[in-house]
N, C-alpha and C. Protein backbone atom coordinates (compact mmCIF):
# COMPACT_ATOMS: atom_id res chain seq x y z
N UNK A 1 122.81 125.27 129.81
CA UNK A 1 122.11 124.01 129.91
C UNK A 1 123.01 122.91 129.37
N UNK A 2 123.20 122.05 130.17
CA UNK A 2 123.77 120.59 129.72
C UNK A 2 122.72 119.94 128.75
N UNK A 3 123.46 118.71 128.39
CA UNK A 3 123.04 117.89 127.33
C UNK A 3 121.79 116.84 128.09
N UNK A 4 121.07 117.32 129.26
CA UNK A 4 119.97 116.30 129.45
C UNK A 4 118.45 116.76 128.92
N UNK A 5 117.60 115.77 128.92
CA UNK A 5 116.15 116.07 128.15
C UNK A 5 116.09 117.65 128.36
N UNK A 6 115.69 118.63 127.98
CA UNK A 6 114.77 119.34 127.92
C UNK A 6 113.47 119.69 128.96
N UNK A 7 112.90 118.64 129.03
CA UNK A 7 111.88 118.49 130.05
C UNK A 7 112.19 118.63 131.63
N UNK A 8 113.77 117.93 131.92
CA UNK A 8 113.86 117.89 132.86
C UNK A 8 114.34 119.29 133.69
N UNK A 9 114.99 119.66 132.43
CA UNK A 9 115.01 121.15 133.08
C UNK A 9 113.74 122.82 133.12
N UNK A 10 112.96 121.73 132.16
CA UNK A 10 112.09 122.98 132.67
C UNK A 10 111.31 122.42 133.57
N UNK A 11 111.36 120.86 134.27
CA UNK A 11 110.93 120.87 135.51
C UNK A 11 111.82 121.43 136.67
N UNK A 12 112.69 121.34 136.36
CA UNK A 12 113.99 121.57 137.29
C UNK A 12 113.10 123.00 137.74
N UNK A 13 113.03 123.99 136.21
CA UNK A 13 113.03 125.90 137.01
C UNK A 13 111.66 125.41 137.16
N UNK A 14 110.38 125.06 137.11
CA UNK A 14 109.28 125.21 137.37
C UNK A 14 109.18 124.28 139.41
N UNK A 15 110.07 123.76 139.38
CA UNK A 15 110.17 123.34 140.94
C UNK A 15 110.66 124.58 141.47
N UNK A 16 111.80 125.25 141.27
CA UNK A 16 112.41 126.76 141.62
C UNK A 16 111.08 127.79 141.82
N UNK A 17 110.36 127.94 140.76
CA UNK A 17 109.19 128.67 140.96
C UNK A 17 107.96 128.36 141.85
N UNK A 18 107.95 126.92 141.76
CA UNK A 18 106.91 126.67 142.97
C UNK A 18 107.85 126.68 144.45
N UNK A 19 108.52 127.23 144.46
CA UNK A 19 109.91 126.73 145.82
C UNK A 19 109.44 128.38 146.15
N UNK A 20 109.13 129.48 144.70
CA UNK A 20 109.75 130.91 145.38
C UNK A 20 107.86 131.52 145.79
N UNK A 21 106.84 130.72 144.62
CA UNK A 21 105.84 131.44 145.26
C UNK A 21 105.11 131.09 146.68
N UNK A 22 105.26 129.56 146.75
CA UNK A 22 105.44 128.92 148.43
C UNK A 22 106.40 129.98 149.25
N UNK A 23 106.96 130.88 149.03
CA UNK A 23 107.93 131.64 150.06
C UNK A 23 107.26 132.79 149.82
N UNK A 24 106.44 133.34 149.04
CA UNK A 24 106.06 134.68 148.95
C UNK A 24 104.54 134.66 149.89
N UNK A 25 104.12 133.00 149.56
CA UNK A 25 102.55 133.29 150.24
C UNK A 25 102.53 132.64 151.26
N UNK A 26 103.76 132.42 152.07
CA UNK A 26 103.69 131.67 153.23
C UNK A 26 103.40 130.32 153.25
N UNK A 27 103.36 129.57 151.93
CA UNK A 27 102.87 128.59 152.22
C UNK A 27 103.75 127.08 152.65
N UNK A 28 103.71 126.75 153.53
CA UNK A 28 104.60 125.86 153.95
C UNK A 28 104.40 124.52 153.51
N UNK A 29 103.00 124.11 153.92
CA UNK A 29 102.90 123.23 152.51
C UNK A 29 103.46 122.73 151.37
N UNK A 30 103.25 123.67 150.80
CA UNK A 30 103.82 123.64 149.15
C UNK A 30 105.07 123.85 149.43
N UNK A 31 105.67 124.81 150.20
CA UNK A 31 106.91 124.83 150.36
C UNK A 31 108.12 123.49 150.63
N UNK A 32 107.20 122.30 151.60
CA UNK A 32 107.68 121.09 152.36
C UNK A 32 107.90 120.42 151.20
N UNK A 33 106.77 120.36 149.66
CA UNK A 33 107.38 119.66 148.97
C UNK A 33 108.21 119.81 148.08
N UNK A 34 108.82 120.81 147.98
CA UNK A 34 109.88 121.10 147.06
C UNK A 34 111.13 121.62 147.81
N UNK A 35 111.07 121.16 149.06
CA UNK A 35 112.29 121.33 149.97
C UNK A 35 112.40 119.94 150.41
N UNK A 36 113.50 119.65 150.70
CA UNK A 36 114.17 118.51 151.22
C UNK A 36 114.35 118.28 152.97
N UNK A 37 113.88 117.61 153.74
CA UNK A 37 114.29 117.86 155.34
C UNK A 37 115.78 117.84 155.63
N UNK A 38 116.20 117.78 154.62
CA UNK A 38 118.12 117.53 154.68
C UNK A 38 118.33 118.76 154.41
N UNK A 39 117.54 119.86 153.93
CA UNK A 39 117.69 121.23 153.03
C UNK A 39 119.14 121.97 154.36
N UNK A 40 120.01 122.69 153.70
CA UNK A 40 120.94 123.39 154.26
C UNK A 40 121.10 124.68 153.57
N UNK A 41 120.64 125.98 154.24
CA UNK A 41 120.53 127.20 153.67
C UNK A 41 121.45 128.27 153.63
N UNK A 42 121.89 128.59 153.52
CA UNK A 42 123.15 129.67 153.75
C UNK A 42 123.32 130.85 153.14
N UNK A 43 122.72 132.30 153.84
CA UNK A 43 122.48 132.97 153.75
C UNK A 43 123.37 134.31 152.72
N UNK A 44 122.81 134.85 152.57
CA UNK A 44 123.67 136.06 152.00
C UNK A 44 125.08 136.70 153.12
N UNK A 45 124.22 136.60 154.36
CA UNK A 45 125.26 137.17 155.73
C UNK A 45 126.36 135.80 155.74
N UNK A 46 126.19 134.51 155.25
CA UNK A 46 127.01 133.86 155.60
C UNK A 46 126.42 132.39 156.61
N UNK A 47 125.26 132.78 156.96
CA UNK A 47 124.54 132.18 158.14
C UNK A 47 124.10 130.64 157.45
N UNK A 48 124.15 129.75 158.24
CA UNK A 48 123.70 128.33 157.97
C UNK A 48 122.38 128.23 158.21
N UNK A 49 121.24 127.25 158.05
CA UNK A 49 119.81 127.75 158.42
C UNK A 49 119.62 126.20 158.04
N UNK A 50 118.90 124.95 158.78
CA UNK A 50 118.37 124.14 158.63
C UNK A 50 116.98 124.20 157.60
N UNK A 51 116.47 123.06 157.33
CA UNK A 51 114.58 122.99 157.13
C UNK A 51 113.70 123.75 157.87
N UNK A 52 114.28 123.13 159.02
CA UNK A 52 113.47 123.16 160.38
C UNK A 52 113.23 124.13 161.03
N UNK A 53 114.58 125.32 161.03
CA UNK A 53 114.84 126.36 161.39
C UNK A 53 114.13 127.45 160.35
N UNK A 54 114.13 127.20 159.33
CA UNK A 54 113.40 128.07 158.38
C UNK A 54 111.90 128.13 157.96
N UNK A 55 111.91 127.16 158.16
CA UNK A 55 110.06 126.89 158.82
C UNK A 55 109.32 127.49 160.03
N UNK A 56 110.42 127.24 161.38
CA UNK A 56 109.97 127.69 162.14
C UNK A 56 109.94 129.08 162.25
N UNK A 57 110.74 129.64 161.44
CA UNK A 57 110.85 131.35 161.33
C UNK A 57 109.79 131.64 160.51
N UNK A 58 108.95 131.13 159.66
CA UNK A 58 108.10 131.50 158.58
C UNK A 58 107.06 131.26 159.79
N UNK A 59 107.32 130.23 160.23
CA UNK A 59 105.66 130.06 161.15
C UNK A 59 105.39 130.96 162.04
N UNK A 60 106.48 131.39 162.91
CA UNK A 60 106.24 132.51 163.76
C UNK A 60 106.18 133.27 163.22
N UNK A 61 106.22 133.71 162.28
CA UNK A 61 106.17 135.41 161.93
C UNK A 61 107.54 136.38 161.70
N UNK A 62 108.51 135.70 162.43
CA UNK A 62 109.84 136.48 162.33
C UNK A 62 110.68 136.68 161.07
N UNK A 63 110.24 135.28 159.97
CA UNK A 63 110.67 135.64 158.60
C UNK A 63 109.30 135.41 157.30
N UNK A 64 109.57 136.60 157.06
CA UNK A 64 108.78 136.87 155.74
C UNK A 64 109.28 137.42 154.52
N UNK A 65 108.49 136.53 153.39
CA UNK A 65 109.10 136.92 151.94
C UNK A 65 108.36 138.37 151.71
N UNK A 66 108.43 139.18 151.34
CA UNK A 66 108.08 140.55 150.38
C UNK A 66 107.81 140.11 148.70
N UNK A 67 109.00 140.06 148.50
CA UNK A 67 109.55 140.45 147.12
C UNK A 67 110.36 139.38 146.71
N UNK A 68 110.52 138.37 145.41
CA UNK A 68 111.39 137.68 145.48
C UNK A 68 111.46 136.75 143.91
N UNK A 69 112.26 137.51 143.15
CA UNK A 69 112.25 137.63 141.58
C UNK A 69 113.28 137.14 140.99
N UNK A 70 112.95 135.87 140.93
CA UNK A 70 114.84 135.30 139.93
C UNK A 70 114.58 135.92 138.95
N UNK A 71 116.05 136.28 138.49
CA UNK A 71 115.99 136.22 136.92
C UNK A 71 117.79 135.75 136.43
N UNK A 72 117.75 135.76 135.06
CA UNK A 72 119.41 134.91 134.75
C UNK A 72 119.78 133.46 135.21
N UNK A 73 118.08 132.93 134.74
CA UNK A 73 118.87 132.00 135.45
C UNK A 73 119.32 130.53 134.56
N UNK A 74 120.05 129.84 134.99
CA UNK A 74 120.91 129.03 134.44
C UNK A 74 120.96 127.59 135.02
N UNK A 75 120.89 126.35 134.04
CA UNK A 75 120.53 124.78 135.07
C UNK A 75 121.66 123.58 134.43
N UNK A 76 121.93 123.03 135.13
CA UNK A 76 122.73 121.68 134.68
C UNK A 76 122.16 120.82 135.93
N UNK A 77 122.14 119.49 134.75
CA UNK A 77 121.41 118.39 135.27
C UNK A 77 122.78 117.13 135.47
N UNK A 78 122.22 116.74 136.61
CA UNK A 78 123.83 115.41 136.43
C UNK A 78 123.13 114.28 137.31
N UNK A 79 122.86 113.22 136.19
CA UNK A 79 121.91 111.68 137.07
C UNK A 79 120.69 112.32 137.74
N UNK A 80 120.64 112.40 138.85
CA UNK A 80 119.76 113.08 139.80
C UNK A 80 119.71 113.97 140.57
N UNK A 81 120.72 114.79 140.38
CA UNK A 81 121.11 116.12 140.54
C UNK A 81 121.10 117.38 139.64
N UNK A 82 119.90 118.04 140.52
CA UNK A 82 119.95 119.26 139.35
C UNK A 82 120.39 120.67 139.79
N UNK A 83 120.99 121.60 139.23
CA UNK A 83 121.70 122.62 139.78
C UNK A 83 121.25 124.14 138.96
N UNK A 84 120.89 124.62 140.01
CA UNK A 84 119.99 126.05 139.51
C UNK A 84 121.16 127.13 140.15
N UNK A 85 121.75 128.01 139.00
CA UNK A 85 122.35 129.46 139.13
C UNK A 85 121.63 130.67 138.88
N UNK A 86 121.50 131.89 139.62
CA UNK A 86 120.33 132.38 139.19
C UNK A 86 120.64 133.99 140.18
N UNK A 87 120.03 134.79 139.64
CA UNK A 87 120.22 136.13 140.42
C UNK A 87 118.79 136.32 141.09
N UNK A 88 118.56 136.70 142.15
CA UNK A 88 117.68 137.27 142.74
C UNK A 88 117.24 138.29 143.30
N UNK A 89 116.11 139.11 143.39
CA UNK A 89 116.02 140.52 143.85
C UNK A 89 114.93 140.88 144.83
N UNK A 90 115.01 140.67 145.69
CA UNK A 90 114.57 140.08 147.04
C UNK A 90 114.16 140.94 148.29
N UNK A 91 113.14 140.83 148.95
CA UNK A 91 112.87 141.70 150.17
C UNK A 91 112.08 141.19 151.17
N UNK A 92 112.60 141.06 151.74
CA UNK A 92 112.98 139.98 153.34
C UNK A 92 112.52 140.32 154.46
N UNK A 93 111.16 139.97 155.73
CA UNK A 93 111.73 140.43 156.60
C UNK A 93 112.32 139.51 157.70
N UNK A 94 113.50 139.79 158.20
CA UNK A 94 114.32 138.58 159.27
C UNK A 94 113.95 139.02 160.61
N UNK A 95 113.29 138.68 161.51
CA UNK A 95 113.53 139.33 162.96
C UNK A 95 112.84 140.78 162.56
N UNK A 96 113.83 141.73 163.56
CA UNK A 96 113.55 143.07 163.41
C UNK A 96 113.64 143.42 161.59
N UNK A 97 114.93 142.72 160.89
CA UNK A 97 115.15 143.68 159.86
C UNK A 97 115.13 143.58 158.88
N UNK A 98 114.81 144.49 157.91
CA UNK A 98 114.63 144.08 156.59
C UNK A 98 115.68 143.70 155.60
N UNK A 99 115.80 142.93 155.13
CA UNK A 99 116.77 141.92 154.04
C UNK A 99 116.66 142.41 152.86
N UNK A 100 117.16 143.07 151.56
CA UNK A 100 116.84 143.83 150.74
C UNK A 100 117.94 143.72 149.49
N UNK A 101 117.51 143.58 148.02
CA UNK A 101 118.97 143.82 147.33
C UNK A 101 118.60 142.66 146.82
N UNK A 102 120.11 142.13 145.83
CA UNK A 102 120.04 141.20 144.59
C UNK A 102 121.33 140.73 145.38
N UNK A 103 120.78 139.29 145.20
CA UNK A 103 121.62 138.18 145.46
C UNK A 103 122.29 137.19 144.18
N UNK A 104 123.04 136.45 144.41
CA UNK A 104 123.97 135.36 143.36
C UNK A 104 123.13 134.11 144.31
N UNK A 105 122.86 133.04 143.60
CA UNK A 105 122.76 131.78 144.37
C UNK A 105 122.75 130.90 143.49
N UNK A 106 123.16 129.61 144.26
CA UNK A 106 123.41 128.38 143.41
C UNK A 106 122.64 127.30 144.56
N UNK A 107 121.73 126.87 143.83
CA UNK A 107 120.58 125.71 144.84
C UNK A 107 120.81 124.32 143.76
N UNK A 108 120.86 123.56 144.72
CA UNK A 108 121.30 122.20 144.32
C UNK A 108 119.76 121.41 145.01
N UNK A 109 118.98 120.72 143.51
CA UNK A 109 118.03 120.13 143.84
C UNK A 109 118.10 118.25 143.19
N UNK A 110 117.54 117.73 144.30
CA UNK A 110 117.71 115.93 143.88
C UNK A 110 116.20 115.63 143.67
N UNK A 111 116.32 114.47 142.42
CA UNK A 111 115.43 114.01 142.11
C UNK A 111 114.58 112.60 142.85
N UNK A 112 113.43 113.62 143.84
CA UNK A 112 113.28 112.01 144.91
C UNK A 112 111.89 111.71 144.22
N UNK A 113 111.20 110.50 144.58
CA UNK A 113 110.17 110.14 144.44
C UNK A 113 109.47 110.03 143.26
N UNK A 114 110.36 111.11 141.68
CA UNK A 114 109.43 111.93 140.65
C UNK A 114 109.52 113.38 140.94
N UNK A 115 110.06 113.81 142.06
CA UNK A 115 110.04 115.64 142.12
C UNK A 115 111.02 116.05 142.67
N UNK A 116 111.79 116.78 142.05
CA UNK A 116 112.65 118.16 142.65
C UNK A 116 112.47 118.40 143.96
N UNK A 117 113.45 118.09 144.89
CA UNK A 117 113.43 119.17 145.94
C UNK A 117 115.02 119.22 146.24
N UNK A 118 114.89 120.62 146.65
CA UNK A 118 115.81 121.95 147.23
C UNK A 118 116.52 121.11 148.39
N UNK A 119 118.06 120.64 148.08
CA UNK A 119 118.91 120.46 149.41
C UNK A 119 120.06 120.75 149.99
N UNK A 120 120.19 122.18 149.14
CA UNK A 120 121.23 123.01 149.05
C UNK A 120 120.70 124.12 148.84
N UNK A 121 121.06 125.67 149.17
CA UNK A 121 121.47 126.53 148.73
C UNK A 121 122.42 127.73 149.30
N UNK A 122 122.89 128.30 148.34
CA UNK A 122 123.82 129.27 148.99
C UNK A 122 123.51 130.42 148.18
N UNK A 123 123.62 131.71 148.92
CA UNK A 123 123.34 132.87 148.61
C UNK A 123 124.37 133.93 148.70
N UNK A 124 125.04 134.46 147.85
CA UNK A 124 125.86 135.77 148.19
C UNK A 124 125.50 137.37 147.93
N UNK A 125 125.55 137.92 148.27
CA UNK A 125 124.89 139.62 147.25
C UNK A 125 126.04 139.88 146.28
N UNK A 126 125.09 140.67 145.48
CA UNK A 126 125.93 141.28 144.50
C UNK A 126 126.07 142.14 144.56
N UNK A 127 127.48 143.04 143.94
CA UNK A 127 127.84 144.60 143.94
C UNK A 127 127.85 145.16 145.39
């Protein structure tokens, strides 16, 4: 943790948490506000993934959360930029297949309006 309030970073992970249970219960809603329409996703495979594109996969049915458990995780705040490092342990379904395993990610969230939202992230696996 950097040297900013306190507060702002446990809004920072409590936006992260409303970002992961909006992905577990489908809810897009809740999901829209703690995502950014600028959001750029980038997968564990490497894959780029719009807002728009990741919405529309939740809406059809083709992507669904399971399972999906940060833990380790770590924040620095800079002006209006806040930056979440964090391990995840995750179970996915994409299309046909299931997505499975512990990931590394680093999500970069800006401070609009009064709230956190998600306009970055990148995902790698671990081990």
């Amino acid at each position: 943790m950097n040297s900013s309030p306190p507060d702002l970073h446990a809004s920072l992970i409590a936006a992260h948490h409303d970002r992961l249970n909006a992905l577990l219960a489908g809810d897009l809603d809740a999901l829209a506000k703690v995502v950014g329409e600028d959001m750029i996703f980038v997968s564990s495979s490497g894959k780029a993934h719009t807002r728009a594109e990741v919405f529309a996969a939740f809406r059809s049915g083709d992507m669904k959360m399971e399972r999906n458990q940060s833990f380790d995780i770590s924040t620095r705040i800079y002006g209006n930029i806040g930056i979440l490092i964090f391990q995840t342990d995750s179970k996915m379904k994409n299309g046909d297949d299931i997505v499975e395993g512990i990931t590394c990610s680093t999500s970069v969230y800006e401070m609009r309006n009064g709230n956190w939202q998600m306009i970055s992230q990148h995902q790698s696996p671990v081990g």
